[in-house]
PDB file of N, CA and C in Angstrom:
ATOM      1  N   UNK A   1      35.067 -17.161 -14.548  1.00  0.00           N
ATOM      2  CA  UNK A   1      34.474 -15.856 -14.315  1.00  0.00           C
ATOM      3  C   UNK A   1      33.019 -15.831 -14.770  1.00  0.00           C
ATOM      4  N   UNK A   2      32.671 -16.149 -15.936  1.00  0.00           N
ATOM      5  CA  UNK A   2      31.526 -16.238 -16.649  1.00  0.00           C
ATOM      6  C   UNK A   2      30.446 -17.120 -16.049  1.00  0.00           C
ATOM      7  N   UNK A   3      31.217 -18.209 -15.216  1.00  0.00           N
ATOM      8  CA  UNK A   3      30.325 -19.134 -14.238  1.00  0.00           C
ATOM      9  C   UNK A   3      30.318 -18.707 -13.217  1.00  0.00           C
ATOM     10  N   UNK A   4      30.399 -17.689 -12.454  1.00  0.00           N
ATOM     11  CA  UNK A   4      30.019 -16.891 -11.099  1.00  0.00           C
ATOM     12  C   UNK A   4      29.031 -15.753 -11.584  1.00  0.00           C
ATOM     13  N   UNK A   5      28.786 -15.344 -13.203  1.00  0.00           N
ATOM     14  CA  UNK A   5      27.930 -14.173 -13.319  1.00  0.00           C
ATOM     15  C   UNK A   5      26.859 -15.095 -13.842  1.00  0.00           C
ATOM     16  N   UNK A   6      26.718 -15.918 -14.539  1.00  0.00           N
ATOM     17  CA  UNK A   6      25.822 -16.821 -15.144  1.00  0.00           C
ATOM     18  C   UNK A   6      24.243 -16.372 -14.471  1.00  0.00           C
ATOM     19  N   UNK A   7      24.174 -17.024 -13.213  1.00  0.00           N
ATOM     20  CA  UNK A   7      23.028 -16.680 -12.226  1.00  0.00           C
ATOM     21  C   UNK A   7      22.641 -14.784 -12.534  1.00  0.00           C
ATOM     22  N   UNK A   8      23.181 -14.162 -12.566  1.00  0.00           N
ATOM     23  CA  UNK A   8      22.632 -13.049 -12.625  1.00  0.00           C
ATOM     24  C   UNK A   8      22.156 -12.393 -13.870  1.00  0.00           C
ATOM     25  N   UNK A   9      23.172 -12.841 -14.881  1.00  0.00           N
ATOM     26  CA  UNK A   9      22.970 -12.534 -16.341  1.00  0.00           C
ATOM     27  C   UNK A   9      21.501 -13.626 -16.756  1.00  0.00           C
ATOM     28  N   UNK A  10      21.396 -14.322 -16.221  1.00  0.00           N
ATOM     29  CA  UNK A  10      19.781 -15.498 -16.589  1.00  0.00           C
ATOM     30  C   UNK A  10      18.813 -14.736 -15.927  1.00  0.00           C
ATOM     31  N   UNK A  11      18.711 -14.213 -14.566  1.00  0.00           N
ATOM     32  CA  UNK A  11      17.966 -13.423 -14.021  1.00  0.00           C
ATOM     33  C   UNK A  11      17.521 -11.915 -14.406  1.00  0.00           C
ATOM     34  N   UNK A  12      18.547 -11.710 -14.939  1.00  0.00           N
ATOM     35  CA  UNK A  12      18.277 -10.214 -15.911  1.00  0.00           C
ATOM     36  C   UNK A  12      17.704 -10.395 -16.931  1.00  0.00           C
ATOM     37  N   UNK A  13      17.980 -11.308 -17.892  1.00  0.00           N
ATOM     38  CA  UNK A  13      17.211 -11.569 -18.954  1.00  0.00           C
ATOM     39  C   UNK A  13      16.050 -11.615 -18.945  1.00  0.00           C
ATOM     40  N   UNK A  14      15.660 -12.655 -17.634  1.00  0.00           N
ATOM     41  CA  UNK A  14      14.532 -13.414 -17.812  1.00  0.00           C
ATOM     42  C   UNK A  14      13.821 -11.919 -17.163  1.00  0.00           C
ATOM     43  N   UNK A  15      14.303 -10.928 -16.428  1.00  0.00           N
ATOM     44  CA  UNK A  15      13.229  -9.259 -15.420  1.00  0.00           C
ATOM     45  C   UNK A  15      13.125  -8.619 -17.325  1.00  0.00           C
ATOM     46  N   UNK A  16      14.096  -8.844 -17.994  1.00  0.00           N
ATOM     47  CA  UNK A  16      13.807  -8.138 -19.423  1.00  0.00           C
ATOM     48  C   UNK A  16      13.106  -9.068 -20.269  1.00  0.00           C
ATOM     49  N   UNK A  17      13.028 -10.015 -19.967  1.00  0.00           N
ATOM     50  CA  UNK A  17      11.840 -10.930 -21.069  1.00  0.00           C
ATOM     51  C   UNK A  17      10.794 -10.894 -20.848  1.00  0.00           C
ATOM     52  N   UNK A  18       9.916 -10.824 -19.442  1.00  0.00           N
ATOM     53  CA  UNK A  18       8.799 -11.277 -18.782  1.00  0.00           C
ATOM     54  C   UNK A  18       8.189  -9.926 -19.306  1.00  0.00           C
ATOM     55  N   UNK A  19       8.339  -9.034 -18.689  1.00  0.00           N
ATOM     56  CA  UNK A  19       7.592  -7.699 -19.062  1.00  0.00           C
ATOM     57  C   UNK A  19       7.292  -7.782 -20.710  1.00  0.00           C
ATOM     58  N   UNK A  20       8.744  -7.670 -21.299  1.00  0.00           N
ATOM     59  CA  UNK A  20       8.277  -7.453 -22.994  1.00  0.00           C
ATOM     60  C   UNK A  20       7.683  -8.900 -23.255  1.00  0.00           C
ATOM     61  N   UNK A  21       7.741  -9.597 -22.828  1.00  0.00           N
ATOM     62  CA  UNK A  21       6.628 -10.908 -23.253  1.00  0.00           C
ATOM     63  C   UNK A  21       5.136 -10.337 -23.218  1.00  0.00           C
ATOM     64  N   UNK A  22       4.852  -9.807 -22.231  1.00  0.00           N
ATOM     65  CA  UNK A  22       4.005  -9.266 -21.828  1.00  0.00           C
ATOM     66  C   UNK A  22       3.242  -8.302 -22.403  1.00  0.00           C
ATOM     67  N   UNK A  23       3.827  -7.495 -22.692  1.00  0.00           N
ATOM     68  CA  UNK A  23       3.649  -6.510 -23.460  1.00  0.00           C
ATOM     69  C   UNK A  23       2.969  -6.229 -24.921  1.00  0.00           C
ATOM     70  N   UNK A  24       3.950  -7.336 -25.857  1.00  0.00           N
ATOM     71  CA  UNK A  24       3.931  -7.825 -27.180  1.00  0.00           C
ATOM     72  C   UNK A  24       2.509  -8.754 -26.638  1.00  0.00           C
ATOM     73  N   UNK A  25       1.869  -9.368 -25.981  1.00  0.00           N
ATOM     74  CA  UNK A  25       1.267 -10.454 -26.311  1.00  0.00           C
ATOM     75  C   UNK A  25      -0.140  -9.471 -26.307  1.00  0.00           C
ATOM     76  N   UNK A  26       0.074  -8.212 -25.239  1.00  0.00           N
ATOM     77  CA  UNK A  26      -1.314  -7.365 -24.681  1.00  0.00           C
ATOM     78  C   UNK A  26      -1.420  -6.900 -26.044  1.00  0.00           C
ATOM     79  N   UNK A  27      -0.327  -6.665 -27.084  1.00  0.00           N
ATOM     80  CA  UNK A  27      -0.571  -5.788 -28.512  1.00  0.00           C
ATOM     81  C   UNK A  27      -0.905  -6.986 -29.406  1.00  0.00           C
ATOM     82  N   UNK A  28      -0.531  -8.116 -29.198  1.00  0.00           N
ATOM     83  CA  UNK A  28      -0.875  -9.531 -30.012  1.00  0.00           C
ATOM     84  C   UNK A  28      -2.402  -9.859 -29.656  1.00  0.00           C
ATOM     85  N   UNK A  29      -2.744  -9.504 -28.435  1.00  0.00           N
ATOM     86  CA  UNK A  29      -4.454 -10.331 -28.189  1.00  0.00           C
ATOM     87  C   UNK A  29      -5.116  -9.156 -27.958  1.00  0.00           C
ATOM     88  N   UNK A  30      -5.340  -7.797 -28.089  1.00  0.00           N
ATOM     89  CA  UNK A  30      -5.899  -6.800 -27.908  1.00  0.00           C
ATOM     90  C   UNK A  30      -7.102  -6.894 -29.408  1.00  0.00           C
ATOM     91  N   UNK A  31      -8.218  -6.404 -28.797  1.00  0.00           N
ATOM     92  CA  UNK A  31      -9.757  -6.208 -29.628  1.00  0.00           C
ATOM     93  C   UNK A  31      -9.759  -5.018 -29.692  1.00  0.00           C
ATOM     94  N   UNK A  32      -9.356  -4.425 -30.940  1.00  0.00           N
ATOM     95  CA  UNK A  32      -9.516  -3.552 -31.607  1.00  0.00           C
ATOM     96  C   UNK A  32     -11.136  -3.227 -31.899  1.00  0.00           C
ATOM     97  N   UNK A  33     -12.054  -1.961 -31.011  1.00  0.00           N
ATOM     98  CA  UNK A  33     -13.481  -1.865 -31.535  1.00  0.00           C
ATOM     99  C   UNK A  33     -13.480  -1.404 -33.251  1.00  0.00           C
ATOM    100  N   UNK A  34     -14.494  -1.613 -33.805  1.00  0.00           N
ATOM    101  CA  UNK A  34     -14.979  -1.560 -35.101  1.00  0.00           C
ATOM    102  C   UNK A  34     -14.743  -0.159 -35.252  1.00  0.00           C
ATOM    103  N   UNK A  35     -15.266   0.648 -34.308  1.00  0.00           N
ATOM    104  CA  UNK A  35     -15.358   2.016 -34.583  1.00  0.00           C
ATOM    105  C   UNK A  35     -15.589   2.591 -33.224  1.00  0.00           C
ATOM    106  N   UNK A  36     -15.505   3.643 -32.951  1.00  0.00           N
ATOM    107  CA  UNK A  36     -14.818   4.618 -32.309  1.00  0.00           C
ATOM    108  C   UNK A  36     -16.324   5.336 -31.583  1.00  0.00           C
ATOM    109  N   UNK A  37     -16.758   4.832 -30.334  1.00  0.00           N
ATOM    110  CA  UNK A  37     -18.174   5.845 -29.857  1.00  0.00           C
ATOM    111  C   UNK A  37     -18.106   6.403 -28.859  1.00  0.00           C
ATOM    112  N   UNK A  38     -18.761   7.401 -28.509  1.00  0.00           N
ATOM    113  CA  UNK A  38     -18.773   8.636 -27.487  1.00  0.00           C
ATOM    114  C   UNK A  38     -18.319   7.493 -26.063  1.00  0.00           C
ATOM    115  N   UNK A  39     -19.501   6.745 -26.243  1.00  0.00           N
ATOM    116  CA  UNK A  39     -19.938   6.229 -24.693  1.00  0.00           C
ATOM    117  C   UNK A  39     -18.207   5.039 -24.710  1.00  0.00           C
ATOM    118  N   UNK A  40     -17.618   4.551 -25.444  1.00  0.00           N
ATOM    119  CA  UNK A  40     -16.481   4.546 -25.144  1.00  0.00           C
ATOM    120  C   UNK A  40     -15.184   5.200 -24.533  1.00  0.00           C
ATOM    121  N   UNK A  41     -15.319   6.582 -24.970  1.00  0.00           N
ATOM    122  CA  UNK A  41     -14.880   7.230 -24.590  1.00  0.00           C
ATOM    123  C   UNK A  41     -15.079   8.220 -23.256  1.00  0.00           C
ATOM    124  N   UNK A  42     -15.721   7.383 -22.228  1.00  0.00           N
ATOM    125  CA  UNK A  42     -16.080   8.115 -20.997  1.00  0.00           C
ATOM    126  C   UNK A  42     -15.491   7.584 -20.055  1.00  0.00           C
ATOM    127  N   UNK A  43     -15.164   7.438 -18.819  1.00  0.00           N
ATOM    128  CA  UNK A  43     -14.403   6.751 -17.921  1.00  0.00           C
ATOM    129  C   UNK A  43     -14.862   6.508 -17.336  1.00  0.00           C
ATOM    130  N   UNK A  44     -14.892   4.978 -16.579  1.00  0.00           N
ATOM    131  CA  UNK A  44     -15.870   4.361 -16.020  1.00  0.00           C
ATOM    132  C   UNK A  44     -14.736   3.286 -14.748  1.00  0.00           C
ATOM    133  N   UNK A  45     -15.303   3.231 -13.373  1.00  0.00           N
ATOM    134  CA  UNK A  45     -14.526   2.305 -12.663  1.00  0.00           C
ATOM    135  C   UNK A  45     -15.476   1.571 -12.299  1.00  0.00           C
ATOM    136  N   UNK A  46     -14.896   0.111 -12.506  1.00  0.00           N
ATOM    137  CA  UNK A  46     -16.120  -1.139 -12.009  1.00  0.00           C
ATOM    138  C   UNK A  46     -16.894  -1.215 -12.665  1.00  0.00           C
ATOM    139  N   UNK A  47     -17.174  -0.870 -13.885  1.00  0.00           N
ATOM    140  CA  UNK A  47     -18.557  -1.153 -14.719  1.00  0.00           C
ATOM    141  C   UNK A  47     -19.334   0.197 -14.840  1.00  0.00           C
ATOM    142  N   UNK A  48     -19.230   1.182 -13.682  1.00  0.00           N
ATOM    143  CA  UNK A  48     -20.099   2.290 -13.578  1.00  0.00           C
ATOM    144  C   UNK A  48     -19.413   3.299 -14.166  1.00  0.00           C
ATOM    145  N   UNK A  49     -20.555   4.546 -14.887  1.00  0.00           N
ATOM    146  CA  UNK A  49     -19.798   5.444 -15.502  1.00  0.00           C
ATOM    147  C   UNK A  49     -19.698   6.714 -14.377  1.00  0.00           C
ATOM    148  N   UNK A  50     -18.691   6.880 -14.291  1.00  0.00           N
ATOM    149  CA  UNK A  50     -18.738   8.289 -13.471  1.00  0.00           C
ATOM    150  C   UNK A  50     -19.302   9.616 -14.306  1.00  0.00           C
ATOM    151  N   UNK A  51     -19.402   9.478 -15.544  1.00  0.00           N
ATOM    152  CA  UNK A  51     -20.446  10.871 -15.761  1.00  0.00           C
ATOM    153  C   UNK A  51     -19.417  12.345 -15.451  1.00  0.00           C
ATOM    154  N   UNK A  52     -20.337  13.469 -15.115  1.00  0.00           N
ATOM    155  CA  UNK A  52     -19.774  14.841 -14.376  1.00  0.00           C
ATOM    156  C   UNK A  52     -19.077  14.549 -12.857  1.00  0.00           C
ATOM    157  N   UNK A  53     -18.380  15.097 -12.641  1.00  0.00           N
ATOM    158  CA  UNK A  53     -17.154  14.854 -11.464  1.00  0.00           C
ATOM    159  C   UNK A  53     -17.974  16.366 -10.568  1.00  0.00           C
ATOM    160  N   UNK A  54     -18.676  15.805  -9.374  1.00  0.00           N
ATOM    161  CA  UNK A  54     -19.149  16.673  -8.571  1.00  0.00           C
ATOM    162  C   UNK A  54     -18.013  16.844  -7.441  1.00  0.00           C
ATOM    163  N   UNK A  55     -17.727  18.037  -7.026  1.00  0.00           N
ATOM    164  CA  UNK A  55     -16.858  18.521  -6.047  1.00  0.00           C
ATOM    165  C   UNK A  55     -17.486  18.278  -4.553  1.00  0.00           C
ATOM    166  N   UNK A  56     -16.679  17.846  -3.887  1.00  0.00           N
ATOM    167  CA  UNK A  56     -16.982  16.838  -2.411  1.00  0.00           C
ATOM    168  C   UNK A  56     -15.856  17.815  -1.685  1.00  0.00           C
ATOM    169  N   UNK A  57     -16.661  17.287  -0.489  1.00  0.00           N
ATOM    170  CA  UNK A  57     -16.260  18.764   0.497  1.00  0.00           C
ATOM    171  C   UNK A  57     -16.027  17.770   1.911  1.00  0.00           C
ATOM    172  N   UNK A  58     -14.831  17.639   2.330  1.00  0.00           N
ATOM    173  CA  UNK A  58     -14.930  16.787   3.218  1.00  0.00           C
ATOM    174  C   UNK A  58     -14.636  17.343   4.540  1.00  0.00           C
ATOM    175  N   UNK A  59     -14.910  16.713   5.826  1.00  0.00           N
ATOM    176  CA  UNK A  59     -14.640  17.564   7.191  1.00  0.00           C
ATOM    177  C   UNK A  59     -13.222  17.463   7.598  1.00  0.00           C
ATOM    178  N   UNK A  60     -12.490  17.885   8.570  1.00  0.00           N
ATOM    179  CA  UNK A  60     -10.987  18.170   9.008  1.00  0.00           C
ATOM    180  C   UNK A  60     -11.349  16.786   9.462  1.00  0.00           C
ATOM    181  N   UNK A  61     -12.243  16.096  10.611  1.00  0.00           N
ATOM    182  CA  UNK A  61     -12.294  14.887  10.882  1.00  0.00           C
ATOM    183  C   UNK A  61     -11.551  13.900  10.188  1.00  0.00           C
ATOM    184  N   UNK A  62     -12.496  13.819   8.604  1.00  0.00           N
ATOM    185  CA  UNK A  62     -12.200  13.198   7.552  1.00  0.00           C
ATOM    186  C   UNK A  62     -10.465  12.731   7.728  1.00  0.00           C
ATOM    187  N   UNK A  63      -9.773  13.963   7.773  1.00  0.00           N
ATOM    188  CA  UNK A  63      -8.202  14.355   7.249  1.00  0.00           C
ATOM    189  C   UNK A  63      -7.693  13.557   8.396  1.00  0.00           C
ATOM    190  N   UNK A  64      -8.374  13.885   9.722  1.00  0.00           N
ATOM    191  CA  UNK A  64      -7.979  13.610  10.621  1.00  0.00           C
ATOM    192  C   UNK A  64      -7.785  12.415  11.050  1.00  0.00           C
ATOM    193  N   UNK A  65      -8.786  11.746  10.806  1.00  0.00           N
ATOM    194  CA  UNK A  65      -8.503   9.978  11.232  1.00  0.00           C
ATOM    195  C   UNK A  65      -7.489   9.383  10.366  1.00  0.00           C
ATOM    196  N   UNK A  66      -7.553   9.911   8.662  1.00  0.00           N
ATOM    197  CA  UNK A  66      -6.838   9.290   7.795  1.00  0.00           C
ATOM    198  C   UNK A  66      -5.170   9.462   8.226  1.00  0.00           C
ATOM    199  N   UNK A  67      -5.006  10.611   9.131  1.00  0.00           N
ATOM    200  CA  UNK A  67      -3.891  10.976   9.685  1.00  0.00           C
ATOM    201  C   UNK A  67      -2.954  10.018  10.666  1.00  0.00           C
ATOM    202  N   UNK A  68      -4.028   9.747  11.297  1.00  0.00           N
ATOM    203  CA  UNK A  68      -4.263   8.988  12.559  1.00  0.00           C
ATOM    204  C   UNK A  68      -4.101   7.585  12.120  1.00  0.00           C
ATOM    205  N   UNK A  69      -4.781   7.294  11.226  1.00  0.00           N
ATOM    206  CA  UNK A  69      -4.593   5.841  10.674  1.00  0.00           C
ATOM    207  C   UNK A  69      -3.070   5.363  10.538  1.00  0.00           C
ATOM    208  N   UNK A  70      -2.731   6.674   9.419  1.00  0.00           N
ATOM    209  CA  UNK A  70      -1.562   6.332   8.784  1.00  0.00           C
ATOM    210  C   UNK A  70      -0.207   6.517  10.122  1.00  0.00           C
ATOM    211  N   UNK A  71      -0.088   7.184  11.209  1.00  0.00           N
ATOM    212  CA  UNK A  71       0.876   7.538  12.167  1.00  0.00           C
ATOM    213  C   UNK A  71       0.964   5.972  12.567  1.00  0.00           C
ATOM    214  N   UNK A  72      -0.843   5.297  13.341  1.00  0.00           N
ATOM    215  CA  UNK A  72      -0.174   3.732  14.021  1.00  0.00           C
ATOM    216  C   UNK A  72      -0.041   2.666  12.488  1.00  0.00           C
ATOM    217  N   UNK A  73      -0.309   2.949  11.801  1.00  0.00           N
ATOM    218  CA  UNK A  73       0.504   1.771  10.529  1.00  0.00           C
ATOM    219  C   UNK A  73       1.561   1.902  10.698  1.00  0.00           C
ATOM    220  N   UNK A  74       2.237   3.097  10.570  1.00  0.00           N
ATOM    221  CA  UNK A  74       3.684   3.493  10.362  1.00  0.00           C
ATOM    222  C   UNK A  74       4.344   2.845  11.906  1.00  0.00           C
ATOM    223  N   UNK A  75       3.411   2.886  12.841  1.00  0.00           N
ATOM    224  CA  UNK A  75       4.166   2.292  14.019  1.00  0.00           C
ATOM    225  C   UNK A  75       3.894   0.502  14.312  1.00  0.00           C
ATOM    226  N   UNK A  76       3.075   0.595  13.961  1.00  0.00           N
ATOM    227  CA  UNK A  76       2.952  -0.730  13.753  1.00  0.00           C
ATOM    228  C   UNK A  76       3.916  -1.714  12.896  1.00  0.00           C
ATOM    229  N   UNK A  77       4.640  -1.039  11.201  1.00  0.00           N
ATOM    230  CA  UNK A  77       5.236  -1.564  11.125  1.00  0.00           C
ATOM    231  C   UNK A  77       6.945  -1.488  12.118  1.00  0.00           C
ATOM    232  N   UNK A  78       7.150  -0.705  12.355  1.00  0.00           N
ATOM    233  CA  UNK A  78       8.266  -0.691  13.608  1.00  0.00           C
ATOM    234  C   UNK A  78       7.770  -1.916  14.592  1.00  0.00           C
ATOM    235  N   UNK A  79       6.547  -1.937  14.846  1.00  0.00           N
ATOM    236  CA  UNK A  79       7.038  -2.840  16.180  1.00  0.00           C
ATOM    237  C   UNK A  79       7.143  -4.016  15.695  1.00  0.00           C
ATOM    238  N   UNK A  80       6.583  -4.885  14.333  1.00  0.00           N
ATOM    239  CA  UNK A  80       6.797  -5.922  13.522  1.00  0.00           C
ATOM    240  C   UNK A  80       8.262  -6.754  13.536  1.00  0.00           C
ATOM    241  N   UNK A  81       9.589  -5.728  13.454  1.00  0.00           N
ATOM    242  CA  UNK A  81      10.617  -6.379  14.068  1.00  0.00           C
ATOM    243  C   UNK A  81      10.989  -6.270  15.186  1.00  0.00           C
ATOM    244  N   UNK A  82      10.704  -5.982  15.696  1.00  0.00           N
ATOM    245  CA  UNK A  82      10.901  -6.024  17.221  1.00  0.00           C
ATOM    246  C   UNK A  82      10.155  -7.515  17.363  1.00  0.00           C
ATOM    247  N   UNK A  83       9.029  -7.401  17.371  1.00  0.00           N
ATOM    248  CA  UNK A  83       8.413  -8.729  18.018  1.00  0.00           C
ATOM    249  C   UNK A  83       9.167  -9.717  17.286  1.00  0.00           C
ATOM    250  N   UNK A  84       9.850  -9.889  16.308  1.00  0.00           N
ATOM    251  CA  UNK A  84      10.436 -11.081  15.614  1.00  0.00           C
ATOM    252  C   UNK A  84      11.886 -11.055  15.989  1.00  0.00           C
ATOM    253  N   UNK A  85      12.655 -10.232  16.937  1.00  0.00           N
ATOM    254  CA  UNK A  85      14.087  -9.917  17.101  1.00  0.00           C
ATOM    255  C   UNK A  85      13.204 -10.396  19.121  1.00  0.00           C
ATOM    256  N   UNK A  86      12.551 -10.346  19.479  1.00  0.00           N
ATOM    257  CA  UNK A  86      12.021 -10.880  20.966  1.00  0.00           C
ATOM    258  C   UNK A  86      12.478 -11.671  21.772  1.00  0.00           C
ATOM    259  N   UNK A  87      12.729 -12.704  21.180  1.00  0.00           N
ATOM    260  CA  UNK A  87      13.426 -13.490  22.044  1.00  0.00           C
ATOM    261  C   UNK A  87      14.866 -13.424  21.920  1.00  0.00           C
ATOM    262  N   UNK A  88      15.670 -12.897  20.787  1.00  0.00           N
ATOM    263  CA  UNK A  88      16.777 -12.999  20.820  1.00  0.00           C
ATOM    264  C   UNK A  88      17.040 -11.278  21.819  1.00  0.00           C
ATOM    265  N   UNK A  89      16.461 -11.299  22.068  1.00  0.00           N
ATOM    266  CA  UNK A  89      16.655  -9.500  22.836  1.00  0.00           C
ATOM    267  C   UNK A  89      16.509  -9.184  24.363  1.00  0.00           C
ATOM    268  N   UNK A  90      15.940 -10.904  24.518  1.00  0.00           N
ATOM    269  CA  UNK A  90      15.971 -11.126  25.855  1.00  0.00           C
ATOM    270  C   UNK A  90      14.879 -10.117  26.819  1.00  0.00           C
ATOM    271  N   UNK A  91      15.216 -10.182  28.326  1.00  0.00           N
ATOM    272  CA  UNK A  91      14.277  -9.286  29.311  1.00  0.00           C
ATOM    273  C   UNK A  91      14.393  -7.565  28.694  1.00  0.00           C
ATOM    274  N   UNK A  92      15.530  -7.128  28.137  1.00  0.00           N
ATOM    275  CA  UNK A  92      15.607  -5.985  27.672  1.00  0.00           C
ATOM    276  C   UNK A  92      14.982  -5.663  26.364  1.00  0.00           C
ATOM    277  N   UNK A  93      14.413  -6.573  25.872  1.00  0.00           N
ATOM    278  CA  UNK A  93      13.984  -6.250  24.460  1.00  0.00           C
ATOM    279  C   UNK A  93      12.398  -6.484  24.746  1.00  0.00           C
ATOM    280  N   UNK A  94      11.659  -7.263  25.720  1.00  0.00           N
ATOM    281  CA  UNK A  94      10.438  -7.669  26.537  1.00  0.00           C
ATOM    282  C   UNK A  94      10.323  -5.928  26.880  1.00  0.00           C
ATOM    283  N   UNK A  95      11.364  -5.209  27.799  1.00  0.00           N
ATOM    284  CA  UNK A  95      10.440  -3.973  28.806  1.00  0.00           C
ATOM    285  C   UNK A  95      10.572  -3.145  27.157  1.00  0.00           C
ATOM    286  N   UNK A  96      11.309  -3.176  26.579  1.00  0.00           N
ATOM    287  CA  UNK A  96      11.548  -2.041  24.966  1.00  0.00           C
ATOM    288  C   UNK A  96      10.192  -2.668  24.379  1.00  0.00           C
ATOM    289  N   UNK A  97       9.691  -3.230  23.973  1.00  0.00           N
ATOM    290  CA  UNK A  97       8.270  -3.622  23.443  1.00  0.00           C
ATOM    291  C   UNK A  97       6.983  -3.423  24.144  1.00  0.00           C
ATOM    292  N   UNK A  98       7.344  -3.862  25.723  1.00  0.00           N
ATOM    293  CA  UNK A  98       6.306  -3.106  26.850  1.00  0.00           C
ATOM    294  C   UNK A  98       6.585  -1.532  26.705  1.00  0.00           C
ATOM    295  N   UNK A  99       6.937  -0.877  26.673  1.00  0.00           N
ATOM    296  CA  UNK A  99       6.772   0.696  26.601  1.00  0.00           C
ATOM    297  C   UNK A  99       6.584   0.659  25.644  1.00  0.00           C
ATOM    298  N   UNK A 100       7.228   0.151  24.642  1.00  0.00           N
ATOM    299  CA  UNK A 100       6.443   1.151  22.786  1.00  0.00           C
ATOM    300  C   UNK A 100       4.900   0.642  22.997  1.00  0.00           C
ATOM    301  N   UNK A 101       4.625  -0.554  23.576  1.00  0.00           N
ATOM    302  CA  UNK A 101       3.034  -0.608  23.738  1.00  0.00           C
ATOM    303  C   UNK A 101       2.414   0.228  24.098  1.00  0.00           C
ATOM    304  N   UNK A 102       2.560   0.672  25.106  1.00  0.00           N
ATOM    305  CA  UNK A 102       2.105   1.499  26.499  1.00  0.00           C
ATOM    306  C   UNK A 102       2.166   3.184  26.044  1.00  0.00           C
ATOM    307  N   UNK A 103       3.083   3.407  25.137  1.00  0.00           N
ATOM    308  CA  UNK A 103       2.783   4.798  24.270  1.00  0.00           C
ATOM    309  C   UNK A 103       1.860   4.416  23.257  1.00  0.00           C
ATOM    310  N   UNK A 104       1.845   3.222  22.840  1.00  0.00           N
ATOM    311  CA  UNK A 104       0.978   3.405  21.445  1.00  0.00           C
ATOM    312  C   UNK A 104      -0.774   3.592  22.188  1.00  0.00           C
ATOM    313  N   UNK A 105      -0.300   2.705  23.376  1.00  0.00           N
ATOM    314  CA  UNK A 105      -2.213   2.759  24.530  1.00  0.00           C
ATOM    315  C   UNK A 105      -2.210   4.170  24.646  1.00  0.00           C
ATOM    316  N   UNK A 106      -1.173   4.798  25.169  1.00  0.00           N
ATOM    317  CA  UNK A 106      -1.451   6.081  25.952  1.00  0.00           C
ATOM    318  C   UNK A 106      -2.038   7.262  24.808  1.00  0.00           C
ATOM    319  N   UNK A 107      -1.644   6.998  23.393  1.00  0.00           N
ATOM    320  CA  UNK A 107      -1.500   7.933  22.533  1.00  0.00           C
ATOM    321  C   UNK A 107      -3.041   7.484  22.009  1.00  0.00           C
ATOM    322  N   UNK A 108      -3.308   6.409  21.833  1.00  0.00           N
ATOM    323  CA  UNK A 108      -4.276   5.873  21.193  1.00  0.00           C
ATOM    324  C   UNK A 108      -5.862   6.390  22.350  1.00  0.00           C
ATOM    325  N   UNK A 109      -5.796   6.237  23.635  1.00  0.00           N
ATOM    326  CA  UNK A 109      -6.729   6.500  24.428  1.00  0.00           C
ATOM    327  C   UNK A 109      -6.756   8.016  24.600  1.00  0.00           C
ATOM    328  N   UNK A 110      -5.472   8.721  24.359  1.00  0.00           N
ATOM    329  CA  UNK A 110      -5.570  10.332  24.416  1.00  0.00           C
ATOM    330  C   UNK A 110      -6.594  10.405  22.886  1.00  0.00           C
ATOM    331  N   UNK A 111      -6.316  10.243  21.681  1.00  0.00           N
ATOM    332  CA  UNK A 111      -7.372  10.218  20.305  1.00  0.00           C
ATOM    333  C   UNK A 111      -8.248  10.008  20.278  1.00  0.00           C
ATOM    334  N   UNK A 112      -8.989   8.772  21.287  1.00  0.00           N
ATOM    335  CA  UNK A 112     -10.034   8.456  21.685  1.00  0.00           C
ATOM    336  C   UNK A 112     -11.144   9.318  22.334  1.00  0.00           C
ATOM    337  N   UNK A 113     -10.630   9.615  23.323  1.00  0.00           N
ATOM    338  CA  UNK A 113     -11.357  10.464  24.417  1.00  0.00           C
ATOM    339  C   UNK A 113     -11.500  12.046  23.664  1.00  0.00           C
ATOM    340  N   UNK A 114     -10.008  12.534  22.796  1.00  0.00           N
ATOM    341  CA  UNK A 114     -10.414  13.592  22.185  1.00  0.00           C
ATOM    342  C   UNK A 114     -12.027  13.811  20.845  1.00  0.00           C
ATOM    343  N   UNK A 115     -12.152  12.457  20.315  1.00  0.00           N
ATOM    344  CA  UNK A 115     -13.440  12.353  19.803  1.00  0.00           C
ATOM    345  C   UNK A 115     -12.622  12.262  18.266  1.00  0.00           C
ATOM    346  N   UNK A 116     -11.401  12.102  18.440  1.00  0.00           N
ATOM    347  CA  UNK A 116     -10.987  12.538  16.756  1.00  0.00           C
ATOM    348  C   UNK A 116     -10.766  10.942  16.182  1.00  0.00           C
ATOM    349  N   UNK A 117     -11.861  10.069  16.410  1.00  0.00           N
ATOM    350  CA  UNK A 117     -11.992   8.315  15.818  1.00  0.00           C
ATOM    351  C   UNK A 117     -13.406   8.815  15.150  1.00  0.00           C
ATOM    352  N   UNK A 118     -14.054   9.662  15.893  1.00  0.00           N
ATOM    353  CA  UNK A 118     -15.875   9.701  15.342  1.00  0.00           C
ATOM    354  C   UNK A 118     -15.577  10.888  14.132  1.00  0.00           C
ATOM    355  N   UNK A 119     -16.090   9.990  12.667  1.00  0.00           N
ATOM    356  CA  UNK A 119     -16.980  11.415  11.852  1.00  0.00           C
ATOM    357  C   UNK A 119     -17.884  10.587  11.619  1.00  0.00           C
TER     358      UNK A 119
END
């Protein structure tokens, strides 16, 4: 019995060792500053300090493409198995991949022409 769980009980250990290895070593090699200064205490990404947080005002465009983006990712990953299930799916799985194309053209050239790709 104990030799059919073996594999999983080593694998658990090792998802509960790695992290707290990890962990303990970031509190083991961490540089403690001398003392404690303003300009430490500001938040900074990439090296640069962001300073005062100015309020940005963006257009529906903006919202809009990001919208748009995210709808053909989301379809894109759908058609990902399909194209890898293709040949086993035969002439019927060929015209099922030709039409999801042919909506993604039709939908994609209707967005186009509406102007909602340009800000």
């Amino acid at each position: 019995m104990l030799r059919d769980w073996l594999p999983f009980l080593i694998y658990g250990l090792m998802a509960l060792a790695i992290p707290a290895s990890m962990i303990a070593m970031s509190f083991a090699f961490a540089q403690r500053p001398a003392r404690r200064t303003r300009a430490r205490g500001v938040p900074f990404e990439s090296g640069v300090s962001q300073g005062q947080m100015k309020p940005q005002r963006f257009t529906v465009s903006f919202y809009l493409t990001a919208m748009l983006f995210i709808v053909f990712d989301i379809e894109i990953v759908f058609l990902y198995p399909l194209a890898v299930q293709l040949h086993a799916l035969g002439w019927f799985g060929f015209v099922e991949f030709a039409f999801f194309l042919l909506i993604l053209l039709v939908a994609y050239v209707y967005i186009w022409r509406k102007g909602a790709l340009e800000w």
